[in-house]
N, C-alpha and C. Protein backbone atom coordinates (compact mmCIF):
# COMPACT_ATOMS: atom_id res chain seq x y z
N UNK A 1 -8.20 8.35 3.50
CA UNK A 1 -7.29 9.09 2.64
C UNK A 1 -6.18 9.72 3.49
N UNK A 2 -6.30 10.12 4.85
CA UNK A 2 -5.59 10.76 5.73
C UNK A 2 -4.56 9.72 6.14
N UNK A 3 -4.95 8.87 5.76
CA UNK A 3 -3.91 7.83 6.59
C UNK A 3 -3.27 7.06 5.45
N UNK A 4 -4.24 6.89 4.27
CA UNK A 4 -3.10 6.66 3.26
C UNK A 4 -2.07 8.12 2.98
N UNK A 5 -2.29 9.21 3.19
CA UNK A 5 -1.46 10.19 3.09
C UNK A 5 -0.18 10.27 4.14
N UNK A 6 -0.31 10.04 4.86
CA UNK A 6 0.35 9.93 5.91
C UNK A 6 1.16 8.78 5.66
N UNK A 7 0.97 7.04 5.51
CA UNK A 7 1.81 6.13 4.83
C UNK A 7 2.85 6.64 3.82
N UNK A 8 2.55 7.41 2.60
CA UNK A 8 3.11 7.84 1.89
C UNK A 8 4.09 8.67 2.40
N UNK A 9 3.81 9.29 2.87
CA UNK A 9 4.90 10.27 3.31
C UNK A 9 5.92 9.51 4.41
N UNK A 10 5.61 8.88 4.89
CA UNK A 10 6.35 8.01 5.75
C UNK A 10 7.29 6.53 5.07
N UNK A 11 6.56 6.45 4.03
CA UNK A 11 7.32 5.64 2.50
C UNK A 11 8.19 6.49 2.20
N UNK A 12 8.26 7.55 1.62
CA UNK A 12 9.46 8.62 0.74
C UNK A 12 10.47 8.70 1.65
N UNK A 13 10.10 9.25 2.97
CA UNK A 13 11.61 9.55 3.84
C UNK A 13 11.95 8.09 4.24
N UNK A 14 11.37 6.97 4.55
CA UNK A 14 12.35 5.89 5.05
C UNK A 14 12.98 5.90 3.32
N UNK A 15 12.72 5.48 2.13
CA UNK A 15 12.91 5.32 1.20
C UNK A 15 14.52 5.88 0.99
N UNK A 16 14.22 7.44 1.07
CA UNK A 16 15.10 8.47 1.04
C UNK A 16 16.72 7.66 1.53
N UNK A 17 16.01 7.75 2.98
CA UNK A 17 17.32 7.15 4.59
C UNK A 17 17.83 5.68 3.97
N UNK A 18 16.68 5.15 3.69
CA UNK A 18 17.54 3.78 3.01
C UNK A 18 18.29 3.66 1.53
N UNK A 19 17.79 4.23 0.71
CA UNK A 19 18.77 4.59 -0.47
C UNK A 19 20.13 4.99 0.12
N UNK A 20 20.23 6.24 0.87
CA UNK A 20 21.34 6.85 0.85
C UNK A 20 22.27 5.94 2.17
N UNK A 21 21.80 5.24 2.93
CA UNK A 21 22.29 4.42 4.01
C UNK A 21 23.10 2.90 2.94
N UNK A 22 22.07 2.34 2.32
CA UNK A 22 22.83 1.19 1.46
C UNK A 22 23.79 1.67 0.27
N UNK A 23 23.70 3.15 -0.32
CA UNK A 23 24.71 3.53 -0.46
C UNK A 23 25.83 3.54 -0.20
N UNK A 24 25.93 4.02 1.08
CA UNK A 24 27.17 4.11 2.09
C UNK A 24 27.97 2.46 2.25
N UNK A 25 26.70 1.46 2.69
CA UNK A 25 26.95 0.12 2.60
C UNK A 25 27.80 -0.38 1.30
N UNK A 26 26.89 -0.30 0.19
CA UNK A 26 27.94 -0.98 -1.07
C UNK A 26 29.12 0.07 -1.18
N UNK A 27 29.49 1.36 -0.63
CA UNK A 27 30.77 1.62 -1.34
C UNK A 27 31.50 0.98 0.08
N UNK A 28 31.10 0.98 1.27
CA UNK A 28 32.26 -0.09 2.15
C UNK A 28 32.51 -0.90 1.81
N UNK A 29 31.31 -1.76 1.29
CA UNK A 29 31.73 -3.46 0.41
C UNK A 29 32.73 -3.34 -0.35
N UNK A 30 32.09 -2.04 -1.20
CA UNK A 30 32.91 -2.15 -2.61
C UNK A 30 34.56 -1.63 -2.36
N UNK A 31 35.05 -1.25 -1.17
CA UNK A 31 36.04 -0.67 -1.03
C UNK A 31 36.99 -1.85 0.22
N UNK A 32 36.10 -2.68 0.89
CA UNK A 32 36.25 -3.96 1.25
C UNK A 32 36.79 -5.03 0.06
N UNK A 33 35.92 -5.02 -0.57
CA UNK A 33 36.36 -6.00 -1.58
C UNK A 33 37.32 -5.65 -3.04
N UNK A 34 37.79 -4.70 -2.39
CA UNK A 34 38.91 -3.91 -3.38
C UNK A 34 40.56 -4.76 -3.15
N UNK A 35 40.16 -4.77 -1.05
CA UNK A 35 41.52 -5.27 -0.75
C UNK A 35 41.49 -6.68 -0.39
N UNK A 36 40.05 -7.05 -0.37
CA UNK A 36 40.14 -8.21 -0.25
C UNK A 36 39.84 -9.38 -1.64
N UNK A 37 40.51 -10.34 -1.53
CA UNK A 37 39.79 -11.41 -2.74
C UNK A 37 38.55 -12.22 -2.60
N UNK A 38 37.95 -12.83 -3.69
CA UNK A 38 36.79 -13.24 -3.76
C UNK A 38 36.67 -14.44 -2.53
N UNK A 39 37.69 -15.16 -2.54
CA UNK A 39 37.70 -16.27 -1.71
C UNK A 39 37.75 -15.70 0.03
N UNK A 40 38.81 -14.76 0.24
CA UNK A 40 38.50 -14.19 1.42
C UNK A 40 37.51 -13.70 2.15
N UNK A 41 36.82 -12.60 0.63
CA UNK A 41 34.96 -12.25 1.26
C UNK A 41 34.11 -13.97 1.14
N UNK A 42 34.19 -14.49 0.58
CA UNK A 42 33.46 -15.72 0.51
C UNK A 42 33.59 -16.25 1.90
N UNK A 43 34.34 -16.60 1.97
CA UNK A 43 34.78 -17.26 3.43
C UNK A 43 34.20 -16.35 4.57
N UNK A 44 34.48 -14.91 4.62
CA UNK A 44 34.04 -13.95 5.77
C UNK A 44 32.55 -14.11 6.16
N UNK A 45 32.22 -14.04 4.72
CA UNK A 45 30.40 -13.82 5.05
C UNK A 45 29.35 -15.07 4.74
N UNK A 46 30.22 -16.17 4.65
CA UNK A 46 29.45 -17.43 4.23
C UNK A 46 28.67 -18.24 4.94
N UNK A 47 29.11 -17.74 6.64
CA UNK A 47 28.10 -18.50 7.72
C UNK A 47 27.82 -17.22 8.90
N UNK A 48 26.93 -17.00 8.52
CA UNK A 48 26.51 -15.89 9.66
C UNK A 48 25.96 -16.56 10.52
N UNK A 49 26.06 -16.12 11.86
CA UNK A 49 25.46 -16.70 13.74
C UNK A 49 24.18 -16.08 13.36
N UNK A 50 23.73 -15.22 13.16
CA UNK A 50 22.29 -14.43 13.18
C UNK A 50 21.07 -15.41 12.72
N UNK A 51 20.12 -15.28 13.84
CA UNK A 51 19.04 -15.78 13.67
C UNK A 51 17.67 -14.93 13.12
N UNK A 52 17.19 -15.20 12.20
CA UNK A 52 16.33 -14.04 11.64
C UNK A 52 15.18 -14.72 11.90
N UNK A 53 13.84 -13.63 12.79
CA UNK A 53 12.30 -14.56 12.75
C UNK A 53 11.84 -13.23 12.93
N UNK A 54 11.17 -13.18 11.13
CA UNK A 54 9.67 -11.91 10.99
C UNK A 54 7.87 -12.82 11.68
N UNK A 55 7.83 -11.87 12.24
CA UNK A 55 6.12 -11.99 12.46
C UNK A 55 5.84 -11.34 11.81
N UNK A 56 4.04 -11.71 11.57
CA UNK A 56 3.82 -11.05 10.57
C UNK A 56 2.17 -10.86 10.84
N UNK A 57 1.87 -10.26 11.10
CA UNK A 57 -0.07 -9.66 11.27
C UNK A 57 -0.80 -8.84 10.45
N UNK A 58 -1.92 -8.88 11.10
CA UNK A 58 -2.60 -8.07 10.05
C UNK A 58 -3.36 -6.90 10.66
N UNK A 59 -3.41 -5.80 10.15
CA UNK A 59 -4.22 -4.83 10.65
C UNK A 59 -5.46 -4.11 9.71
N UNK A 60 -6.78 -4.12 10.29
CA UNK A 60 -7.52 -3.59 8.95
C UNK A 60 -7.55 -1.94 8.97
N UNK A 61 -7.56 -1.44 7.98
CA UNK A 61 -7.47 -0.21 7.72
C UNK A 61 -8.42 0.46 6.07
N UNK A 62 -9.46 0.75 6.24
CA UNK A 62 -10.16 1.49 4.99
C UNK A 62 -10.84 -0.09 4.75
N UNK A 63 -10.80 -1.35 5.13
CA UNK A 63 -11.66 -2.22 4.53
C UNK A 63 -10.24 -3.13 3.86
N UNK A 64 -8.96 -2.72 3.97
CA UNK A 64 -7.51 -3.50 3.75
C UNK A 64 -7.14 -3.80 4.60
N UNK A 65 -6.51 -5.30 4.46
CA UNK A 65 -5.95 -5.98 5.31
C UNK A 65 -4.24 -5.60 5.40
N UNK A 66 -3.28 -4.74 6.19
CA UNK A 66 -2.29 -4.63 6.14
C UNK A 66 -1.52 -4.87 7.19
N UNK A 67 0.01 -5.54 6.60
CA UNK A 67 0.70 -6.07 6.91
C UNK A 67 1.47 -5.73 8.19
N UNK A 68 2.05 -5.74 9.85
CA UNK A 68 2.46 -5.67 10.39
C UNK A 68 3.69 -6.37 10.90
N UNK A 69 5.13 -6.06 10.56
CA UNK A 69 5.92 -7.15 10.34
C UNK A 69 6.57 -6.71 12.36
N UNK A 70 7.23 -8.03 12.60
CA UNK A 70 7.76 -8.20 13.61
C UNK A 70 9.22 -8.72 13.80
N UNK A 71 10.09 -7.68 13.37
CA UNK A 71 11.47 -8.74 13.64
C UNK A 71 12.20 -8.96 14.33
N UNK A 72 12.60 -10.07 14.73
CA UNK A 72 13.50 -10.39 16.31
C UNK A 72 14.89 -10.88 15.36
N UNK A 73 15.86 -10.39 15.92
CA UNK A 73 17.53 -10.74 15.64
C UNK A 73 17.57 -11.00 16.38
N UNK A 74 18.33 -12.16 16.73
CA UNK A 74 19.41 -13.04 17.82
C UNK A 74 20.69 -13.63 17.13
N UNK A 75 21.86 -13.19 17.92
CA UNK A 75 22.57 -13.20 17.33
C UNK A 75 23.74 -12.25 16.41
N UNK A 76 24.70 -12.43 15.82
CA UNK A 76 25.05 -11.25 14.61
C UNK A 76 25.38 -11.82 13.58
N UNK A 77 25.76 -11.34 12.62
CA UNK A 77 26.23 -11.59 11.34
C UNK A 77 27.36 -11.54 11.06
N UNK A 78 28.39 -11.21 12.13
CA UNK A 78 29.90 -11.18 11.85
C UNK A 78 30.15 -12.19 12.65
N UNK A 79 30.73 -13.39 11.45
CA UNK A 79 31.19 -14.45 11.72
C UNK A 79 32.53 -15.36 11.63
N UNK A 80 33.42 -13.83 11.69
CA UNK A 80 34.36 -14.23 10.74
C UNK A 80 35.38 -14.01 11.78
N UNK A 81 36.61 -13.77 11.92
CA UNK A 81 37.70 -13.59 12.32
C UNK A 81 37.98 -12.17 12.09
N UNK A 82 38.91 -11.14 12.56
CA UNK A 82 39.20 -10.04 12.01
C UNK A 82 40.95 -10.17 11.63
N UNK A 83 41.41 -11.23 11.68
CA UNK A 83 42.75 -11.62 11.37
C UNK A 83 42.35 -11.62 9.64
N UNK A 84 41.44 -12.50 8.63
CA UNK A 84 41.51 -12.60 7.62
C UNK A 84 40.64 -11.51 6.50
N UNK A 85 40.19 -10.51 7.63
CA UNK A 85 39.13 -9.55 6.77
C UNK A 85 39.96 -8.01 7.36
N UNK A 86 39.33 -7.03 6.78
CA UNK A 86 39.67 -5.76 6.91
C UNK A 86 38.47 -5.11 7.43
N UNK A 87 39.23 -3.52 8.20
CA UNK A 87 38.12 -2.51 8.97
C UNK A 87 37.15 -2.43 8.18
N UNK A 88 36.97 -2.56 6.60
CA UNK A 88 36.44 -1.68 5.84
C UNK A 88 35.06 -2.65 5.91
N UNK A 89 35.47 -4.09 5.84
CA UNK A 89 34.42 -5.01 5.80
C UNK A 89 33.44 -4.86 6.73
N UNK A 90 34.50 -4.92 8.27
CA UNK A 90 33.51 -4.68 9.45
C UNK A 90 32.91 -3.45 9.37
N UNK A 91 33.13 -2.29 8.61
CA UNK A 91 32.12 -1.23 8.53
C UNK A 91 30.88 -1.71 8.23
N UNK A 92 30.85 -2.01 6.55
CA UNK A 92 30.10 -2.75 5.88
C UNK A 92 29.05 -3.60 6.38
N UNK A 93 29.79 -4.25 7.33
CA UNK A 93 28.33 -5.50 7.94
C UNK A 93 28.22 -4.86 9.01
N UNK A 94 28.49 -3.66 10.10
CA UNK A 94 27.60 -3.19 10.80
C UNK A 94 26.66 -2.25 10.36
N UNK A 95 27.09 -1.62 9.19
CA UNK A 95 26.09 -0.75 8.62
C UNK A 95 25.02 -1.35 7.62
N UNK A 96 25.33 -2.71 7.36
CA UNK A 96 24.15 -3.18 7.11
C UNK A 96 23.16 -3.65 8.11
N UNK A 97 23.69 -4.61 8.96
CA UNK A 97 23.28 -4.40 10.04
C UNK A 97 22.21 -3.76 10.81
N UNK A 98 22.55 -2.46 10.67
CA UNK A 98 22.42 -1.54 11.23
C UNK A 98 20.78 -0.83 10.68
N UNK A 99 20.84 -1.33 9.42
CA UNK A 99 19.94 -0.53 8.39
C UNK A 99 18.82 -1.84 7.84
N UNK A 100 19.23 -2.96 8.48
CA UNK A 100 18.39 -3.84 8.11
C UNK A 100 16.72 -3.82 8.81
N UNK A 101 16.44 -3.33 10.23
CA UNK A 101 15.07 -2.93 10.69
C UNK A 101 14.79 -2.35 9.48
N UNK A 102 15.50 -1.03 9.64
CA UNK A 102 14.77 -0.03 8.60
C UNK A 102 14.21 -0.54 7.37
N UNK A 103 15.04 -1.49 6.61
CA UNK A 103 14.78 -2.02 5.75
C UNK A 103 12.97 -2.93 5.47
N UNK A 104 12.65 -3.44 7.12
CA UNK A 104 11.81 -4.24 7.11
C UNK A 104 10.76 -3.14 7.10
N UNK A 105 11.29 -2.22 7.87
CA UNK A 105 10.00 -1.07 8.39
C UNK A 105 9.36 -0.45 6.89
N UNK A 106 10.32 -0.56 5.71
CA UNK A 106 10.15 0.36 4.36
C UNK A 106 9.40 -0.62 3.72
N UNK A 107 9.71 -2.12 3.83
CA UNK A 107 8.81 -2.89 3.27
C UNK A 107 7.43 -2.99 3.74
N UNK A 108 7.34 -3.15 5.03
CA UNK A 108 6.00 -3.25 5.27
C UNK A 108 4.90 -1.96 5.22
N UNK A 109 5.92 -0.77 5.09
CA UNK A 109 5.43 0.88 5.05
C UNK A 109 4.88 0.28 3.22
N UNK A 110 5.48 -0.17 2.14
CA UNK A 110 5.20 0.03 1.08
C UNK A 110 4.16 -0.77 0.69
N UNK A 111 4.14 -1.76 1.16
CA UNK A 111 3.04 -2.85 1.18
C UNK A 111 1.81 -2.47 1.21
N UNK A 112 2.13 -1.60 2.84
CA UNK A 112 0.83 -1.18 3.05
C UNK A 112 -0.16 -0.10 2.31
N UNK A 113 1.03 0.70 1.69
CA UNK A 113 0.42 1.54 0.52
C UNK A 113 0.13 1.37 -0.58
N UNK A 114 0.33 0.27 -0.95
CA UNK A 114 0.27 -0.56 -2.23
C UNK A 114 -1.20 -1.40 -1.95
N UNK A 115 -1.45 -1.87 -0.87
CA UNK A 115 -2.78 -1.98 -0.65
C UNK A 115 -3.19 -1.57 -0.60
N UNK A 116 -3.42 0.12 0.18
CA UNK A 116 -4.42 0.99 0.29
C UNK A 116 -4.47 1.65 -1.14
N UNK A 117 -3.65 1.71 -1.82
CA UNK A 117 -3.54 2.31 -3.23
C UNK A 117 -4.92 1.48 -3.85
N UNK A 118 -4.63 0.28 -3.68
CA UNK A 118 -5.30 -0.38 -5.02
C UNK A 118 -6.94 -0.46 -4.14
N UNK A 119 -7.45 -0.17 -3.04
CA UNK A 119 -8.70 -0.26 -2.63
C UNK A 119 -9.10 1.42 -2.39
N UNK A 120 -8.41 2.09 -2.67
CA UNK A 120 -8.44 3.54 -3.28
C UNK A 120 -8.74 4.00 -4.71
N UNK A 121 -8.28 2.76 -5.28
CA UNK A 121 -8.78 2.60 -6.95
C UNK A 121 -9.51 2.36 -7.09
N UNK A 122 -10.05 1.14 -6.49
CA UNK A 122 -11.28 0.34 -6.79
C UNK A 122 -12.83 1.67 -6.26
N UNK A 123 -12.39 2.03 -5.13
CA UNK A 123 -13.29 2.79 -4.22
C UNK A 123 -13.65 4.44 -5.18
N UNK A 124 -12.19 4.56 -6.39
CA UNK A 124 -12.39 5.79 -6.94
C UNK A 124 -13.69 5.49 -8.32
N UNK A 125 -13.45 3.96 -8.50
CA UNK A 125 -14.17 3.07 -9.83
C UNK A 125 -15.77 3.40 -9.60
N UNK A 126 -15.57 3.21 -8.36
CA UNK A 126 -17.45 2.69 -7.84
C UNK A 126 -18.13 4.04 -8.01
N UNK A 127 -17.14 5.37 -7.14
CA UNK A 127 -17.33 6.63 -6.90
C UNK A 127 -18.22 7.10 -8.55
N UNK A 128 -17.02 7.19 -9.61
CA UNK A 128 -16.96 7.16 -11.13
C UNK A 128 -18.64 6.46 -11.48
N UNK A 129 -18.51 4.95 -11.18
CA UNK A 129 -20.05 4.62 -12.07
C UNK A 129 -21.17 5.59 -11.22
N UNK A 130 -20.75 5.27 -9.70
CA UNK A 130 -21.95 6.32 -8.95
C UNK A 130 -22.66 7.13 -9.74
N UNK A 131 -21.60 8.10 -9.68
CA UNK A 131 -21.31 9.69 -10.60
C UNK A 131 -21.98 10.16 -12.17
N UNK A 132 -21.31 8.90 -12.62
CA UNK A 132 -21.36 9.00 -14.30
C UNK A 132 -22.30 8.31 -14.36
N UNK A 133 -22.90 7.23 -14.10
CA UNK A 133 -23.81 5.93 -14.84
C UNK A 133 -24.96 5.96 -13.99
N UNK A 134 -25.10 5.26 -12.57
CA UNK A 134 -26.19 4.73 -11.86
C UNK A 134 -26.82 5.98 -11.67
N UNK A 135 -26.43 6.76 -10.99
CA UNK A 135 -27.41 8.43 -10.53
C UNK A 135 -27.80 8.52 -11.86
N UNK A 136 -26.92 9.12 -12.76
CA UNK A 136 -28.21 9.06 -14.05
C UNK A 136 -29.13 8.53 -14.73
N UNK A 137 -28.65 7.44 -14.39
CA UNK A 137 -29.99 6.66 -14.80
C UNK A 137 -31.15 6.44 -14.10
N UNK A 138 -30.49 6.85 -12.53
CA UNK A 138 -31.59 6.71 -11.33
C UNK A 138 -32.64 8.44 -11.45
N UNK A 139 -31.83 9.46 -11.97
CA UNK A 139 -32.78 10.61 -12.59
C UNK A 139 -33.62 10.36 -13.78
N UNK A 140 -33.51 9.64 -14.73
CA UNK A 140 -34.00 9.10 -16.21
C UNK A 140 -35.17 8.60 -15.09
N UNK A 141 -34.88 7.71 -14.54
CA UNK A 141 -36.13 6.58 -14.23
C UNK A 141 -36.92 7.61 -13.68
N UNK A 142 -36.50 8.30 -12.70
CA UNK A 142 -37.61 9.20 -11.99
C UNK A 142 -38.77 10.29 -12.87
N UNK A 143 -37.98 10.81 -13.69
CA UNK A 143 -37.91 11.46 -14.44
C UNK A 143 -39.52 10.73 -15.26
N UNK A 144 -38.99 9.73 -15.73
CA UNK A 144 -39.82 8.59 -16.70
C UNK A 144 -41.43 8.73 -15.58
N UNK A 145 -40.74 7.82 -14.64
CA UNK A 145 -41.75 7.53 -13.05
C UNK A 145 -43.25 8.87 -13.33
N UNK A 146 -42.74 10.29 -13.33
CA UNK A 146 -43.14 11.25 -13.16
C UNK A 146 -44.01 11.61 -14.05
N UNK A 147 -43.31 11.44 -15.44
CA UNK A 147 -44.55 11.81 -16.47
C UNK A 147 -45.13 10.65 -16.75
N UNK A 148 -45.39 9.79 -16.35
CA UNK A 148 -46.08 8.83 -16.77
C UNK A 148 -47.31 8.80 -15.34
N UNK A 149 -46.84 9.11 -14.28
CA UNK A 149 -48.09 9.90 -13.28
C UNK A 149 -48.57 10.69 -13.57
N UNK A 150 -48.00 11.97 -14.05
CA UNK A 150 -48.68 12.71 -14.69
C UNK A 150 -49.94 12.57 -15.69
N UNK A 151 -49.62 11.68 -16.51
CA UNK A 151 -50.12 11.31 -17.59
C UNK A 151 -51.16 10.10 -16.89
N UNK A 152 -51.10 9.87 -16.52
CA UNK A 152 -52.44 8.81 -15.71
C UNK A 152 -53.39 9.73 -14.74
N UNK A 153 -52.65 10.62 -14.02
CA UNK A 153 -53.33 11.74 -13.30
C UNK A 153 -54.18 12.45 -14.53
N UNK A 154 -53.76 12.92 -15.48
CA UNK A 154 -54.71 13.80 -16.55
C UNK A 154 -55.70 12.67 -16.94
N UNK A 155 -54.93 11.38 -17.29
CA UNK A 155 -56.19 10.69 -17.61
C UNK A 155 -57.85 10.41 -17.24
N UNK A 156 -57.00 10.29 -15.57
CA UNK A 156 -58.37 10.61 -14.99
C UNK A 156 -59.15 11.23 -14.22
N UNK A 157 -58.72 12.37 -14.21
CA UNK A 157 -59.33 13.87 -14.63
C UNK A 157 -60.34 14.06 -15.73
N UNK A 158 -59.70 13.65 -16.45
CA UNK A 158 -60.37 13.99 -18.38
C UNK A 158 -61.73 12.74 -17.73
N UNK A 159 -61.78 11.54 -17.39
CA UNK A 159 -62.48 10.37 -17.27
C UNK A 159 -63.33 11.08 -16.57
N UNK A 160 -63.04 11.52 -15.12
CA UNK A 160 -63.90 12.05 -14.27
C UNK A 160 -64.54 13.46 -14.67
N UNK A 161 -63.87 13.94 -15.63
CA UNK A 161 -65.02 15.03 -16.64
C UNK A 161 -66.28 14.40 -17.44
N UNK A 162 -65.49 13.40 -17.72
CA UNK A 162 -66.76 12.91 -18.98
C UNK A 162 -67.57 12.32 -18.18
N UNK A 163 -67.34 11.56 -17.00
CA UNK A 163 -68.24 11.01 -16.52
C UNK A 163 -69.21 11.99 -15.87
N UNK A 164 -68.71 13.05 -15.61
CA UNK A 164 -69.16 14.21 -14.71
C UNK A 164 -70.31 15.08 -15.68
N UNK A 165 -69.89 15.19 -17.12
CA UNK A 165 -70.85 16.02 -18.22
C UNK A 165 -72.01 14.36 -18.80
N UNK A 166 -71.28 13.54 -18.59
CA UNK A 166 -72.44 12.20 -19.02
C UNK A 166 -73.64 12.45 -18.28
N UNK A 167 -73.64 12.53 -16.98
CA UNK A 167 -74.55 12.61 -15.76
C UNK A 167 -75.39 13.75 -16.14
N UNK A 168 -74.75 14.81 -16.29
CA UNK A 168 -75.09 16.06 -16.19
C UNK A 168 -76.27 16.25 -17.44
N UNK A 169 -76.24 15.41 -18.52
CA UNK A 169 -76.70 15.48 -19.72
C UNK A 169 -77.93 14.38 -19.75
């Protein structure tokens, strides 16, 4: 639970940083592609040099298998000329850029809580029948177990009286 707590909280603030970071990103785009035309951004960003390779592992945690991503960039993504594009663009693709780890780090942060979530459910299910169903019924049985010793214990008691006043008589 300590460590799914801890995921979580480490989900909200990347969450946070990346909302307000790709923010920043689409209004450069969007202020990029104000002065530029469709065919110009087309052309700018249509062949990026960047080589993208995620690894990807596994780590167990609570009895879940979670995800460990690995990403190597080689390369960049500005592939363009700065004769046919504007500053605003090159903002834009370094700040995406820029925010794309983070990006991987939030996915594999959410993943992983999304697994521990759902074997936190399952683990709260079992807790629940424990609780509610099997223990009680495991007191019923005992319960049952008990007077029915009882009741064989008096039996023969009472047996070993009669046999005890038979003799005696």
């Amino acid at each position: 639970m300590k460590e799914f707590l801890t995921i979580i909280r480490r989900a909200k603030d990347l969450r946070l940083q990346v909302e307000e970071e790709l923010g920043k990103v689409f209004k450069l785009y969007l202020m990029a592609s104000a002065w530029l035309t469709d065919a110009q951004l087309e052309n700018a960003l249509s062949s990026p040099q960047a080589e993208i390779n995620l690894g990807v592992e596994t780590k167990n945690v609570m009895g879940v298998r979670i995800p460990l991503f690995d990403l190597q960039i080689e390369g960049t993504i500005k592939s363009y000329g700065s004769a046919g594009t504007n500053a605003l663009l090159d903002k834009a693709v370094d700040a995406l850029e820029e925010i794309f780890p983070t990006l991987i780090e939030l996915a594999q942060i959410e993943k992983q809580s999304e697994g521990m979530a759902t074997e936190l459910e399952i683990t709260r299910r079992r807790v629940n029948a424990l609780e509610h169903k099997i223990i009680p019924d495991f007191q019923e049985t005992v319960k049952y177990i008990k007077m029915k010793l009882d009741e064989t214990e008096r039996a023969g008691i009472i047996a070993t009286m009669r046999i005890k006043a038979s003799l005696e008589s």
